[in-house]
PDB file of N, CA and C in Angstrom:
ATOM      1  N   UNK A   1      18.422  90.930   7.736  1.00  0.00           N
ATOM      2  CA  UNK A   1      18.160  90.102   6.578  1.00  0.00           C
ATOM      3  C   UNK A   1      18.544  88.665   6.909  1.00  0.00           C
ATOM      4  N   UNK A   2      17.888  87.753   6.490  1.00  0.00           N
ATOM      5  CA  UNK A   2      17.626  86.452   6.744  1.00  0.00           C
ATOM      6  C   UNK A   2      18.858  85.598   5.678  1.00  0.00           C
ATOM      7  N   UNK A   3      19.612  84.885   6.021  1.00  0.00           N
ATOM      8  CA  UNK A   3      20.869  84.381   5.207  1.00  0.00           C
ATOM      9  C   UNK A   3      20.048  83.124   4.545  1.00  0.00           C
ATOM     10  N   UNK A   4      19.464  82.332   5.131  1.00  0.00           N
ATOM     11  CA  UNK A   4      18.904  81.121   5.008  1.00  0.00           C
ATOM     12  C   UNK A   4      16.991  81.615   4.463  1.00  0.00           C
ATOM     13  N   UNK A   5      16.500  80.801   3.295  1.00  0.00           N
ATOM     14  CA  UNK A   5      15.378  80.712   3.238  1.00  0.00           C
ATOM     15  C   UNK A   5      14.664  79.593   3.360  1.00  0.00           C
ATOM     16  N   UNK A   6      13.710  79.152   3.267  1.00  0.00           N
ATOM     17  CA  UNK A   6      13.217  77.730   2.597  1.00  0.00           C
ATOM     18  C   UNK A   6      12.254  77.914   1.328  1.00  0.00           C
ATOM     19  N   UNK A   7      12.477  77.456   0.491  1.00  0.00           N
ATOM     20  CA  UNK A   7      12.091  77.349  -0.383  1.00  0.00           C
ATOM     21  C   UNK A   7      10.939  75.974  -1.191  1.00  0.00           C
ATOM     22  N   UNK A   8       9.859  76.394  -1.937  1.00  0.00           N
ATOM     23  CA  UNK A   8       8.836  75.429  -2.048  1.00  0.00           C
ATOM     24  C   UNK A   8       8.643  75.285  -3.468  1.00  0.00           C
ATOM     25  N   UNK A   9       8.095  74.483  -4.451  1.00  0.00           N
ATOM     26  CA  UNK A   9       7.889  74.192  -6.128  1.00  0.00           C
ATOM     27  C   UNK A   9       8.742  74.504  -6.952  1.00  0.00           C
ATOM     28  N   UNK A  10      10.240  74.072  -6.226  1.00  0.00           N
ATOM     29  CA  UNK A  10      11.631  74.039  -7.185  1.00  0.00           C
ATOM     30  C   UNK A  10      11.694  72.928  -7.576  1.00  0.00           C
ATOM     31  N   UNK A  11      11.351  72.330  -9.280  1.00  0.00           N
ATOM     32  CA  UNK A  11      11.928  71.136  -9.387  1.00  0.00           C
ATOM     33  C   UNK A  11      13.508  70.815  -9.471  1.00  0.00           C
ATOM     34  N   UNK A  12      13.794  69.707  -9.672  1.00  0.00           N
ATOM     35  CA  UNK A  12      15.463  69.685  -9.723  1.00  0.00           C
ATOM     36  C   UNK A  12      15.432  69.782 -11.491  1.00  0.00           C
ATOM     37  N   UNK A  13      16.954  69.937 -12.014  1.00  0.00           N
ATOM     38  CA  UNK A  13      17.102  69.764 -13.368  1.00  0.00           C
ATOM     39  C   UNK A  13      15.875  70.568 -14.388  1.00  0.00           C
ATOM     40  N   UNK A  14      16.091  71.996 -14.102  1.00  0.00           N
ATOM     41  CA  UNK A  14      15.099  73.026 -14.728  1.00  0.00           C
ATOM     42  C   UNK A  14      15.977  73.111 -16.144  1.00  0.00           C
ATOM     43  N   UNK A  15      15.489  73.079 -17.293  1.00  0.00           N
ATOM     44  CA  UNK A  15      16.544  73.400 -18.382  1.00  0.00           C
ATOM     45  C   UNK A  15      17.091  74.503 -18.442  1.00  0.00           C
ATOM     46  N   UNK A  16      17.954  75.063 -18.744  1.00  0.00           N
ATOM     47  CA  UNK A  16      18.606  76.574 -18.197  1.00  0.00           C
ATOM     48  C   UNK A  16      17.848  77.405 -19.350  1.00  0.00           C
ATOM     49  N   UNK A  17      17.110  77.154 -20.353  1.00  0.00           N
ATOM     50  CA  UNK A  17      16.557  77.923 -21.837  1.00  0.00           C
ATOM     51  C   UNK A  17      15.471  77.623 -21.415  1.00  0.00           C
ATOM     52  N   UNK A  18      14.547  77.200 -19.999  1.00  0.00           N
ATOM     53  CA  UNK A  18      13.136  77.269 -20.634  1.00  0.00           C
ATOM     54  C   UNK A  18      12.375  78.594 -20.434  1.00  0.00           C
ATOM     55  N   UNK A  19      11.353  78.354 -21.832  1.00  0.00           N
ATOM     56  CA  UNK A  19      11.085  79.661 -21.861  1.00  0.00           C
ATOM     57  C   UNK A  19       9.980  79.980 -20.825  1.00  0.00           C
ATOM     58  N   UNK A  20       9.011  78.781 -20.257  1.00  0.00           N
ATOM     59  CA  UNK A  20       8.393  78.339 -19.246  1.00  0.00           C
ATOM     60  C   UNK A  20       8.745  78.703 -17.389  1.00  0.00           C
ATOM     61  N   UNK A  21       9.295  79.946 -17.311  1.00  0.00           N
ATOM     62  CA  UNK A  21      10.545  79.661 -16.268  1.00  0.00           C
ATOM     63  C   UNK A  21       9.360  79.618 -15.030  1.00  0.00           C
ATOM     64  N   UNK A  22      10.058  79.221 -13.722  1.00  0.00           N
ATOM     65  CA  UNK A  22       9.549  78.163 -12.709  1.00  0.00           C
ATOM     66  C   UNK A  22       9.013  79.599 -11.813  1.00  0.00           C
ATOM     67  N   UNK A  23       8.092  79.167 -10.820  1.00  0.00           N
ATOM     68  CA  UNK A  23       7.537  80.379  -9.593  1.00  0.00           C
ATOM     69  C   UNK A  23       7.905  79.326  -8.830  1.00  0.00           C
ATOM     70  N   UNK A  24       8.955  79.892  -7.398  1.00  0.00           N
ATOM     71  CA  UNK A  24       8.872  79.325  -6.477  1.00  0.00           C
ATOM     72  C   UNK A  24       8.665  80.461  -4.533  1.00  0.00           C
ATOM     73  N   UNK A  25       8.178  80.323  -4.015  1.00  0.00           N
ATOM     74  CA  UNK A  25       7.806  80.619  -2.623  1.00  0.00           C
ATOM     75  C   UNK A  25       8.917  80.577  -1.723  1.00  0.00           C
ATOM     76  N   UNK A  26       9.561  81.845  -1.281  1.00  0.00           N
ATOM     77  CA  UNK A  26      10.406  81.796  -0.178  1.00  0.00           C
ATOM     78  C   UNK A  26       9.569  82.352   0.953  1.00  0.00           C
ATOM     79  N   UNK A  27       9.915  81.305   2.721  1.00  0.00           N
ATOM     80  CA  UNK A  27       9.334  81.858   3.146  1.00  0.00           C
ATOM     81  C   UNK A  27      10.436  82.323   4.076  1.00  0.00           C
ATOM     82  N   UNK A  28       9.969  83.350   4.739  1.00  0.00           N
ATOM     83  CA  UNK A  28      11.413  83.584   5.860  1.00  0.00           C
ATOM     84  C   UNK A  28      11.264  83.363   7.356  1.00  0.00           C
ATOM     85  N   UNK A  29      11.936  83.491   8.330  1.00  0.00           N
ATOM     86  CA  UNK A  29      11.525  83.140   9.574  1.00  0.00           C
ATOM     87  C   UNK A  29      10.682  83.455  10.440  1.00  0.00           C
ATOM     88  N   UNK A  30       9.882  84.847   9.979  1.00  0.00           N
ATOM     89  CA  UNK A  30       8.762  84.991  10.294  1.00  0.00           C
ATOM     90  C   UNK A  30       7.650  84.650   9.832  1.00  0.00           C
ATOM     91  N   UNK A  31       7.639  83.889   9.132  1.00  0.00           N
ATOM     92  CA  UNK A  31       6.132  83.012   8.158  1.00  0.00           C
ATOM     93  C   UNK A  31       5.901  84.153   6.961  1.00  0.00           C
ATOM     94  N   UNK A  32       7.007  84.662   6.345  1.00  0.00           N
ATOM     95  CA  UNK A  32       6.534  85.988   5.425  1.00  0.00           C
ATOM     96  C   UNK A  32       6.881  85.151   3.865  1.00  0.00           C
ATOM     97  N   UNK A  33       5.441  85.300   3.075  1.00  0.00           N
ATOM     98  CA  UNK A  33       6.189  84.609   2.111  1.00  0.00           C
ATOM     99  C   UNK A  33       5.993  85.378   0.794  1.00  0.00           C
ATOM    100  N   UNK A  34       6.902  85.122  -0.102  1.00  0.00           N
ATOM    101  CA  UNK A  34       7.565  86.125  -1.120  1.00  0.00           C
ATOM    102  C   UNK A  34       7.348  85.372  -2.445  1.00  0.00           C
ATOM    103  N   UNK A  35       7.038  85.758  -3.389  1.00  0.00           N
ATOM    104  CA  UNK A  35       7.401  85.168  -4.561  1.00  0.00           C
ATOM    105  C   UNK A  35       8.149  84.803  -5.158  1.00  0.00           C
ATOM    106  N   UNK A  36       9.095  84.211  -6.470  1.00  0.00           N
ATOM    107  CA  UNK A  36       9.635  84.591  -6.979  1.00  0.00           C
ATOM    108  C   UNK A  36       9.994  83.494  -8.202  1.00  0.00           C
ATOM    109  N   UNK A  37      10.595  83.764  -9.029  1.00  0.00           N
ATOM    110  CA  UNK A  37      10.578  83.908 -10.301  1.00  0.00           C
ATOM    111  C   UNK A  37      12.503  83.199 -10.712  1.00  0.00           C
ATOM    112  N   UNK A  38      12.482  81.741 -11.276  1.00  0.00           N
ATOM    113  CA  UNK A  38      13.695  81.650 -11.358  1.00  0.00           C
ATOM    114  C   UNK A  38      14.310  81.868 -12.531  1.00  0.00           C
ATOM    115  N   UNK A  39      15.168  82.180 -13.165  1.00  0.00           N
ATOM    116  CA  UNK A  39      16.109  82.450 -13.956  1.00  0.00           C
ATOM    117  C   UNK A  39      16.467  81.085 -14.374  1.00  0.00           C
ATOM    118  N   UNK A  40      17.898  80.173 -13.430  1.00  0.00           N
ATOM    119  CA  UNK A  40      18.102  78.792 -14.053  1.00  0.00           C
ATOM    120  C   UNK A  40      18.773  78.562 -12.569  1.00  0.00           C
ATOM    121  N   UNK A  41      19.074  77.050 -13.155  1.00  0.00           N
ATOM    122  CA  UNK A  41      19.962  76.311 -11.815  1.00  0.00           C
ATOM    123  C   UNK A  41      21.161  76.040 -12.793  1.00  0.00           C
ATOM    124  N   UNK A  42      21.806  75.663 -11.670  1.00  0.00           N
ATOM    125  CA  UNK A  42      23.228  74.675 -12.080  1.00  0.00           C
ATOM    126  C   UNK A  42      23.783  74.214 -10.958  1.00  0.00           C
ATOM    127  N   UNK A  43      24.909  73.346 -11.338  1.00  0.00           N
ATOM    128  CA  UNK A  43      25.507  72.335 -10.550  1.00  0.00           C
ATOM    129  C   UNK A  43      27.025  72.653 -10.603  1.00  0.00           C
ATOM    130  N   UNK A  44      27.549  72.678  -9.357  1.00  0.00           N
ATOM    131  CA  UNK A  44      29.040  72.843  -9.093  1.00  0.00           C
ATOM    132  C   UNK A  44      29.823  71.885  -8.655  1.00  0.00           C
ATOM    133  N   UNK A  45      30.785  71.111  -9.658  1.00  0.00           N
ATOM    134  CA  UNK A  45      31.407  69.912  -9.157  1.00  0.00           C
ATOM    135  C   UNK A  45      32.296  70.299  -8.285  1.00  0.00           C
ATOM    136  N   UNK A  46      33.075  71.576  -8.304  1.00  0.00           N
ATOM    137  CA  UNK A  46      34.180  71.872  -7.686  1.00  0.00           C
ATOM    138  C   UNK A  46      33.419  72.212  -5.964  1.00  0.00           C
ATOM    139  N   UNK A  47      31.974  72.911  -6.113  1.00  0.00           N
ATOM    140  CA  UNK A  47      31.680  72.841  -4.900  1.00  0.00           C
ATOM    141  C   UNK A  47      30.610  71.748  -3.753  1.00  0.00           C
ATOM    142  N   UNK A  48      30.449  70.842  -5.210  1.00  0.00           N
ATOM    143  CA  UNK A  48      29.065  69.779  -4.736  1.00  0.00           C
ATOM    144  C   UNK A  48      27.576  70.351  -4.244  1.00  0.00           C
ATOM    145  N   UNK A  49      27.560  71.161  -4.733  1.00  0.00           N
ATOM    146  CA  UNK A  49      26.372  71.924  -5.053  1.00  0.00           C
ATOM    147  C   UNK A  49      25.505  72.065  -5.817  1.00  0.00           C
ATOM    148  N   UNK A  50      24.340  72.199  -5.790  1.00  0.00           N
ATOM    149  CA  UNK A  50      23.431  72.818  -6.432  1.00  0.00           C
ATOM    150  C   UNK A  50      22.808  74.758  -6.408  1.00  0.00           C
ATOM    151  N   UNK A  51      22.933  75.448  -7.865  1.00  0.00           N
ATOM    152  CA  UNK A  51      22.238  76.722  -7.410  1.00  0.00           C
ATOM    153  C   UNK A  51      21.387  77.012  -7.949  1.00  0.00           C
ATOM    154  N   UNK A  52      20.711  78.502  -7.047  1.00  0.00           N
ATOM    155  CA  UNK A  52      19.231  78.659  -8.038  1.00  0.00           C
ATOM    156  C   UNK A  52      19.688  79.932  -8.380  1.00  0.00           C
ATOM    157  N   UNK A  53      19.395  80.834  -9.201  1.00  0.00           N
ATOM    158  CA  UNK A  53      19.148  82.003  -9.407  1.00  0.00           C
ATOM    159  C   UNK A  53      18.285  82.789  -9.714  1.00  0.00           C
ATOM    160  N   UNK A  54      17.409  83.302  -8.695  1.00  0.00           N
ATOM    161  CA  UNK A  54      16.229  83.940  -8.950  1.00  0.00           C
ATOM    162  C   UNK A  54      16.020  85.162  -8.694  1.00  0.00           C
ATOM    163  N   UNK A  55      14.735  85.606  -9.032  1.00  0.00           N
ATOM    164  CA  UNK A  55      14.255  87.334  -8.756  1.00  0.00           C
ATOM    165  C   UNK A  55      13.131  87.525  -8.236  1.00  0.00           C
ATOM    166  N   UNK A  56      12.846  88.504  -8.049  1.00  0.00           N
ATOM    167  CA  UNK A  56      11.327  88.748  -7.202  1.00  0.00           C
ATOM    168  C   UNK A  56      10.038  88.467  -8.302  1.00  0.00           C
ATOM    169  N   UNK A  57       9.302  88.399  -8.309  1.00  0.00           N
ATOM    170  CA  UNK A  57       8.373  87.520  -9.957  1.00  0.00           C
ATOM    171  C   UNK A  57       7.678  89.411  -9.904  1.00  0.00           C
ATOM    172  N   UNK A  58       7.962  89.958  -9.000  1.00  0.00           N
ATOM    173  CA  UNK A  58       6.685  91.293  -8.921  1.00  0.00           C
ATOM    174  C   UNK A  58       7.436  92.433  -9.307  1.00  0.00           C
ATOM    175  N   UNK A  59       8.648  92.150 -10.197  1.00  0.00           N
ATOM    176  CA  UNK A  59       9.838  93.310 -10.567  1.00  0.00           C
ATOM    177  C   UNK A  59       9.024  93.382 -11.820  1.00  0.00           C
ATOM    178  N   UNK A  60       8.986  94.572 -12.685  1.00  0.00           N
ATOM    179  CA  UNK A  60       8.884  95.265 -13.358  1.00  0.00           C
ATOM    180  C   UNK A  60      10.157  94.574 -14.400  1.00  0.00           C
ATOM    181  N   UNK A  61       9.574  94.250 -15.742  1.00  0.00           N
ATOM    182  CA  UNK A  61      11.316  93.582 -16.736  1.00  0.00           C
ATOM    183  C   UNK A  61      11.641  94.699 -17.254  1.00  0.00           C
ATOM    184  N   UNK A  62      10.863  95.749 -17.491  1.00  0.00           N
ATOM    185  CA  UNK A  62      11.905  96.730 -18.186  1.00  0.00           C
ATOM    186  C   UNK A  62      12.770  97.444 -16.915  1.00  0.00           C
ATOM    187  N   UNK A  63      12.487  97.233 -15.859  1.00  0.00           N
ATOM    188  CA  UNK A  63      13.760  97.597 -14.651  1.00  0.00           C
ATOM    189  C   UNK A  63      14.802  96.522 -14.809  1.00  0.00           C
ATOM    190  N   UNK A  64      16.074  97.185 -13.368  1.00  0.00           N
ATOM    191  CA  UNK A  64      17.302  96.095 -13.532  1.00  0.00           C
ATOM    192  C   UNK A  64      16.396  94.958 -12.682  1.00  0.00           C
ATOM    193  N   UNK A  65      17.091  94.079 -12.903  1.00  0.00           N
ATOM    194  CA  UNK A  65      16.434  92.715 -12.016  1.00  0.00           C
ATOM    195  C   UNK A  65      17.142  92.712 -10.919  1.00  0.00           C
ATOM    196  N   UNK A  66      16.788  92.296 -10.042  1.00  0.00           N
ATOM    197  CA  UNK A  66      17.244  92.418  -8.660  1.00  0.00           C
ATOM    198  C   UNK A  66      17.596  90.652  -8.578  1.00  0.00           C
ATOM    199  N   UNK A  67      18.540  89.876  -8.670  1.00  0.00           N
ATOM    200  CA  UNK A  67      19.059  88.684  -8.731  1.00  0.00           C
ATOM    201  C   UNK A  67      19.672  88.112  -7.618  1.00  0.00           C
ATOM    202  N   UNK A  68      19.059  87.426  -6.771  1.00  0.00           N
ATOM    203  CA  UNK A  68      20.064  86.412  -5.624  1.00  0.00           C
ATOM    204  C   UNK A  68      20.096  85.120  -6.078  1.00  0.00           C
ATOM    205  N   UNK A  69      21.443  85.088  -5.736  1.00  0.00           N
ATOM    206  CA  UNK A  69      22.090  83.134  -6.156  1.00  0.00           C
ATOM    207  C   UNK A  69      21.675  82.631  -4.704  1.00  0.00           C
ATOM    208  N   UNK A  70      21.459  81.535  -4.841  1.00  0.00           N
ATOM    209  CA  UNK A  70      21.523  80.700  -3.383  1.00  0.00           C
ATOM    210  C   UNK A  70      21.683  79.114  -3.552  1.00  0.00           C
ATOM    211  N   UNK A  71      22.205  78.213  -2.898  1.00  0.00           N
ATOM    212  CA  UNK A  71      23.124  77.201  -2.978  1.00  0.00           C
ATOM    213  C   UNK A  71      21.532  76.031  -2.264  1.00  0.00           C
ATOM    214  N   UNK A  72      21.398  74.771  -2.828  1.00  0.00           N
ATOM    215  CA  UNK A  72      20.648  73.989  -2.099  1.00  0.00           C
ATOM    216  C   UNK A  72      21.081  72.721  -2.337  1.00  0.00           C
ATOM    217  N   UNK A  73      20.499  72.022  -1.617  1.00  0.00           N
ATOM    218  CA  UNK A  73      20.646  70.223  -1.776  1.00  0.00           C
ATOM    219  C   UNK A  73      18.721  69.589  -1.919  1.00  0.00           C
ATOM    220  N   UNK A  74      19.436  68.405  -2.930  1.00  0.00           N
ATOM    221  CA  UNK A  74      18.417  67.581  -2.884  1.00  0.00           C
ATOM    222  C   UNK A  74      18.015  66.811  -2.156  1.00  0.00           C
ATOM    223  N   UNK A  75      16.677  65.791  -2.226  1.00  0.00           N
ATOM    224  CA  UNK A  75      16.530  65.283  -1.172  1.00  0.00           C
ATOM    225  C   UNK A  75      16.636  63.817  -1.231  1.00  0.00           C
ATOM    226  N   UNK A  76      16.930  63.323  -0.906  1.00  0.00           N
ATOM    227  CA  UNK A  76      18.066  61.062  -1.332  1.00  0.00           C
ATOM    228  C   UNK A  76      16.582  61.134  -2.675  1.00  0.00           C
ATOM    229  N   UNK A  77      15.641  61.633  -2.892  1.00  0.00           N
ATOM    230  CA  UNK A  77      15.066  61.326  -4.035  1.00  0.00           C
ATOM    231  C   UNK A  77      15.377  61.293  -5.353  1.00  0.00           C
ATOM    232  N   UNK A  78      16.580  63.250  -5.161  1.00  0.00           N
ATOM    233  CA  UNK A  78      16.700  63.899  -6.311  1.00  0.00           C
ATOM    234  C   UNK A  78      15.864  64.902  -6.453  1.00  0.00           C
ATOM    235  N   UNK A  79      14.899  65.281  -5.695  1.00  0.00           N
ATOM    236  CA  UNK A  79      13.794  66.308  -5.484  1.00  0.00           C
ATOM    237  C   UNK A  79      14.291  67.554  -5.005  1.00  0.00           C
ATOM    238  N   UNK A  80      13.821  68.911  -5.990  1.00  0.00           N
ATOM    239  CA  UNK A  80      13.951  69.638  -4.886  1.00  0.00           C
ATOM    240  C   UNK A  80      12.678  70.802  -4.260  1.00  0.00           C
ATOM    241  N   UNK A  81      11.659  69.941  -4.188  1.00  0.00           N
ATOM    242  CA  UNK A  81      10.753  70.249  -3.589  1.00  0.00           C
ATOM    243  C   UNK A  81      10.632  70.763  -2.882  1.00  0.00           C
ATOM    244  N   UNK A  82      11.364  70.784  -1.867  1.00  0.00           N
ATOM    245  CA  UNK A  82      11.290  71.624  -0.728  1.00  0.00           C
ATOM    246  C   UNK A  82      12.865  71.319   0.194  1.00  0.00           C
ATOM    247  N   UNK A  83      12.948  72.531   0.737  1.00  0.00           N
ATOM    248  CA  UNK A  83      14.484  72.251   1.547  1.00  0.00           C
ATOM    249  C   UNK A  83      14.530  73.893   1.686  1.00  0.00           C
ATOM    250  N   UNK A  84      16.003  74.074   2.391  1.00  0.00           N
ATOM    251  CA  UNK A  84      16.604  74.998   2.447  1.00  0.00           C
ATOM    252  C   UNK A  84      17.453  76.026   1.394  1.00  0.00           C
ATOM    253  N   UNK A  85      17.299  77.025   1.325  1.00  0.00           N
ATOM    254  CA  UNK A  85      17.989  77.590   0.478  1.00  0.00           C
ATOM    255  C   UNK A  85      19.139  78.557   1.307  1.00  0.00           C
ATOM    256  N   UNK A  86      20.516  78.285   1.216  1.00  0.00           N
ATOM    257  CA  UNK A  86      21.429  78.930   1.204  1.00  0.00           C
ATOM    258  C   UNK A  86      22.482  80.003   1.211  1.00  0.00           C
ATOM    259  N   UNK A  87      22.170  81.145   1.658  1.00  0.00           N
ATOM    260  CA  UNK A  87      22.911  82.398   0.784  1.00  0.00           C
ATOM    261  C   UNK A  87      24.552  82.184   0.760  1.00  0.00           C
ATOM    262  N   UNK A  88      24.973  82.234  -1.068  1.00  0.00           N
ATOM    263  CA  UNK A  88      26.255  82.151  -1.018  1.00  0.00           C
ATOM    264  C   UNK A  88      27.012  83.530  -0.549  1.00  0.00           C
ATOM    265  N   UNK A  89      27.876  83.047   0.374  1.00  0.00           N
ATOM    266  CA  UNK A  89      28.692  84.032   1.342  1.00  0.00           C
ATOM    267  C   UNK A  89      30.566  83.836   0.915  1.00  0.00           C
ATOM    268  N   UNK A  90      30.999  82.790   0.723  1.00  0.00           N
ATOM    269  CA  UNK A  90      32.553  82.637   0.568  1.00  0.00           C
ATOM    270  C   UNK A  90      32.509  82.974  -0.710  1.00  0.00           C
ATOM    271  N   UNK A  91      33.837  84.111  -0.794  1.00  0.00           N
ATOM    272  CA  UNK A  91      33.841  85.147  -1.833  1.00  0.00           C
ATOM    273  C   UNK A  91      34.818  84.496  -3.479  1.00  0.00           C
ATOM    274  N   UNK A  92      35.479  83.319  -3.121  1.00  0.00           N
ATOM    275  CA  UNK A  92      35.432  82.251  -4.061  1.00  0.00           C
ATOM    276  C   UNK A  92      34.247  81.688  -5.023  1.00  0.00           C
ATOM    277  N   UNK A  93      33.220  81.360  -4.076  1.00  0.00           N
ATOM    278  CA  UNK A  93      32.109  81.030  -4.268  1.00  0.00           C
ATOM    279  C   UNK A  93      31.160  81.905  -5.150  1.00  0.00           C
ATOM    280  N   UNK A  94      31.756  83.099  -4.414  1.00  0.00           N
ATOM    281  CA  UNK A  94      30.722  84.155  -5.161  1.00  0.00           C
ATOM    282  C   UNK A  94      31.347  84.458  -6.415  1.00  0.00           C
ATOM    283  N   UNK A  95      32.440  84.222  -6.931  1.00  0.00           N
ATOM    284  CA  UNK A  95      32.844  84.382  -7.841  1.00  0.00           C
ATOM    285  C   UNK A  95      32.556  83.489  -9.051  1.00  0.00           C
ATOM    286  N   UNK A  96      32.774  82.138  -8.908  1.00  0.00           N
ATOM    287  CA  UNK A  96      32.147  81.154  -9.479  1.00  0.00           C
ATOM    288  C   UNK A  96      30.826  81.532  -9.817  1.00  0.00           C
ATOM    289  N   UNK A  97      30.310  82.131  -9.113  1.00  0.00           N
ATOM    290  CA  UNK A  97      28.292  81.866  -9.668  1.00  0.00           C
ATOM    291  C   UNK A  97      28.359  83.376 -10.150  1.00  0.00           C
ATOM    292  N   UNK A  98      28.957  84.272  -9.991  1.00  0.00           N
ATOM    293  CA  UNK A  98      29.180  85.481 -10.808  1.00  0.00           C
ATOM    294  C   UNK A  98      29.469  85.004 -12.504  1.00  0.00           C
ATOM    295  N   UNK A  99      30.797  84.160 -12.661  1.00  0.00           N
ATOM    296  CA  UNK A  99      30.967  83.855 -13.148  1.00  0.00           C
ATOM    297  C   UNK A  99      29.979  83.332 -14.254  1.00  0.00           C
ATOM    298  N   UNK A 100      29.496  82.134 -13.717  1.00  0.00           N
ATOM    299  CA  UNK A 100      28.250  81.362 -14.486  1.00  0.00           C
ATOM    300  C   UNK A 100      26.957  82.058 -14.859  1.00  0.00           C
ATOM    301  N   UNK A 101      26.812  83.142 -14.156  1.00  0.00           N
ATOM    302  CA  UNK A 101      25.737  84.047 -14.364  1.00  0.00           C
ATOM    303  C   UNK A 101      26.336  85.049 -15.644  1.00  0.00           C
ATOM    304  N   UNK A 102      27.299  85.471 -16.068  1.00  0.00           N
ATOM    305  CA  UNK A 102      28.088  86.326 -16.775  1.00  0.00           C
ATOM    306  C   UNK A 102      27.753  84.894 -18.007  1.00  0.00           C
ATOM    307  N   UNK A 103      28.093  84.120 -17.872  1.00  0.00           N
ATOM    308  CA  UNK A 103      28.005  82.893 -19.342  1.00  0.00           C
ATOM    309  C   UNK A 103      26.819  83.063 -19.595  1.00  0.00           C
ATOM    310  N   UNK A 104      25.805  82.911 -18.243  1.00  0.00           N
ATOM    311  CA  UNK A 104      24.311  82.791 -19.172  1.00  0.00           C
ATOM    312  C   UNK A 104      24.195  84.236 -19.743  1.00  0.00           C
ATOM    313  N   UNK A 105      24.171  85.386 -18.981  1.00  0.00           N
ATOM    314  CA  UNK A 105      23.657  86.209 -20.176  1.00  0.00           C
ATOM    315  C   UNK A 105      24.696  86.294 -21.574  1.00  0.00           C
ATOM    316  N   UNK A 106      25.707  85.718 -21.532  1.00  0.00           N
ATOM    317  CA  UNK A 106      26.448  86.351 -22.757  1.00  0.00           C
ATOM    318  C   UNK A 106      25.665  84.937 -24.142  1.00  0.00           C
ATOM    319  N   UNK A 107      25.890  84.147 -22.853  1.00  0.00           N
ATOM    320  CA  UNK A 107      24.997  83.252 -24.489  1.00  0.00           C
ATOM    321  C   UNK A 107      23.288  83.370 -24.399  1.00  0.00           C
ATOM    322  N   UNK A 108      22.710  83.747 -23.776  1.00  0.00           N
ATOM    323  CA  UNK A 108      21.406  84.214 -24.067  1.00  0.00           C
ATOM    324  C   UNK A 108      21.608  85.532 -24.172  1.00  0.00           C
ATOM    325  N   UNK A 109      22.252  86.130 -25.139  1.00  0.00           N
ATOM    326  CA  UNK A 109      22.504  87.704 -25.385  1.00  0.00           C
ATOM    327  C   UNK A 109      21.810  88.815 -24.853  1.00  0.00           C
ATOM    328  N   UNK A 110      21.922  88.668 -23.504  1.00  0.00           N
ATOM    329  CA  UNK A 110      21.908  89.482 -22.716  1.00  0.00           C
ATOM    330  C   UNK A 110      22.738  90.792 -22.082  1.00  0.00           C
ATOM    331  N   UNK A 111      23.715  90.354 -22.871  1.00  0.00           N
ATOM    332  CA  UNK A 111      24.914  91.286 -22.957  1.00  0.00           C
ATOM    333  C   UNK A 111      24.881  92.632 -22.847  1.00  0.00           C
ATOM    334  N   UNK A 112      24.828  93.483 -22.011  1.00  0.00           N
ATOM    335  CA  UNK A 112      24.840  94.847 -22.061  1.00  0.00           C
ATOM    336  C   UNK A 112      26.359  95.429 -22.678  1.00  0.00           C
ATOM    337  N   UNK A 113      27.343  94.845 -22.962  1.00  0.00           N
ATOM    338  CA  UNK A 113      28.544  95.301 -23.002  1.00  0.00           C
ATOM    339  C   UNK A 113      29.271  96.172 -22.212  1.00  0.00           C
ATOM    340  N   UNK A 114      30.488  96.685 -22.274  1.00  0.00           N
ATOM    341  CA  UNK A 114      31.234  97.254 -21.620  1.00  0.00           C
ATOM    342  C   UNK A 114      30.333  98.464 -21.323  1.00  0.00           C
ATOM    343  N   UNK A 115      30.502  99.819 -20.506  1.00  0.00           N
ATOM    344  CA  UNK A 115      29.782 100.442 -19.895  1.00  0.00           C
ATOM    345  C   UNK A 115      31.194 101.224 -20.091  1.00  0.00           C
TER     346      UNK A 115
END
């Protein structure tokens, strides 16, 4: 599995509520390219980051969603058109965007509750 993607038709500053949500193209190092379907971004001051959180666009919604975070930078424009995408690996890190992912569904009541 490929740690690093590149990624294509991510704008920067997606509203985290739109109901409009974005398709963007991962391709991987063999020229294989994938769909997919973003959820939201956000910004980490503590890590100077930018993240995306997306899913495969060809999942089925009444299944679980299959969700990878991944970390990117803009480009001196503010664009994020195109660049690299990231896989978050430091388990700090992963906690933080666990974290922020746990806020969005609880305020877009997504909430499955305790189990």
């Amino acid at each position: 599995m490929t740690d690093d993607k590149n990624f294509q038709d991510l704008g920067a500053n997606l509203p985290e509520n739109d109901e409009d949500f974005r398709k963007i193209v991962l391709v991987d190092d063999k020229g294989n390219t994938y769909d997919y379907t973003v959820l939201f971004t956000f910004d980490s001051e503590d890590y100077d980051k930018s993240y995306v959180i997306i899913y495969p666009t060809s999942e089925d919604e009444s299944e679980i969603l299959n969700l990878e975070a991944y970390s990117y930078t803009l480009d001196p424009n503010g664009s994020g058109t195109f660049g690299d995408l990231k896989a978050v690996e430091d388990e700090k890190e992963l906690d933080m965007v666990e974290e922020v992912l746990n806020t969005f569904w609880d305020e877009n009541g997504n909430d499955e509750g305790d189990s």
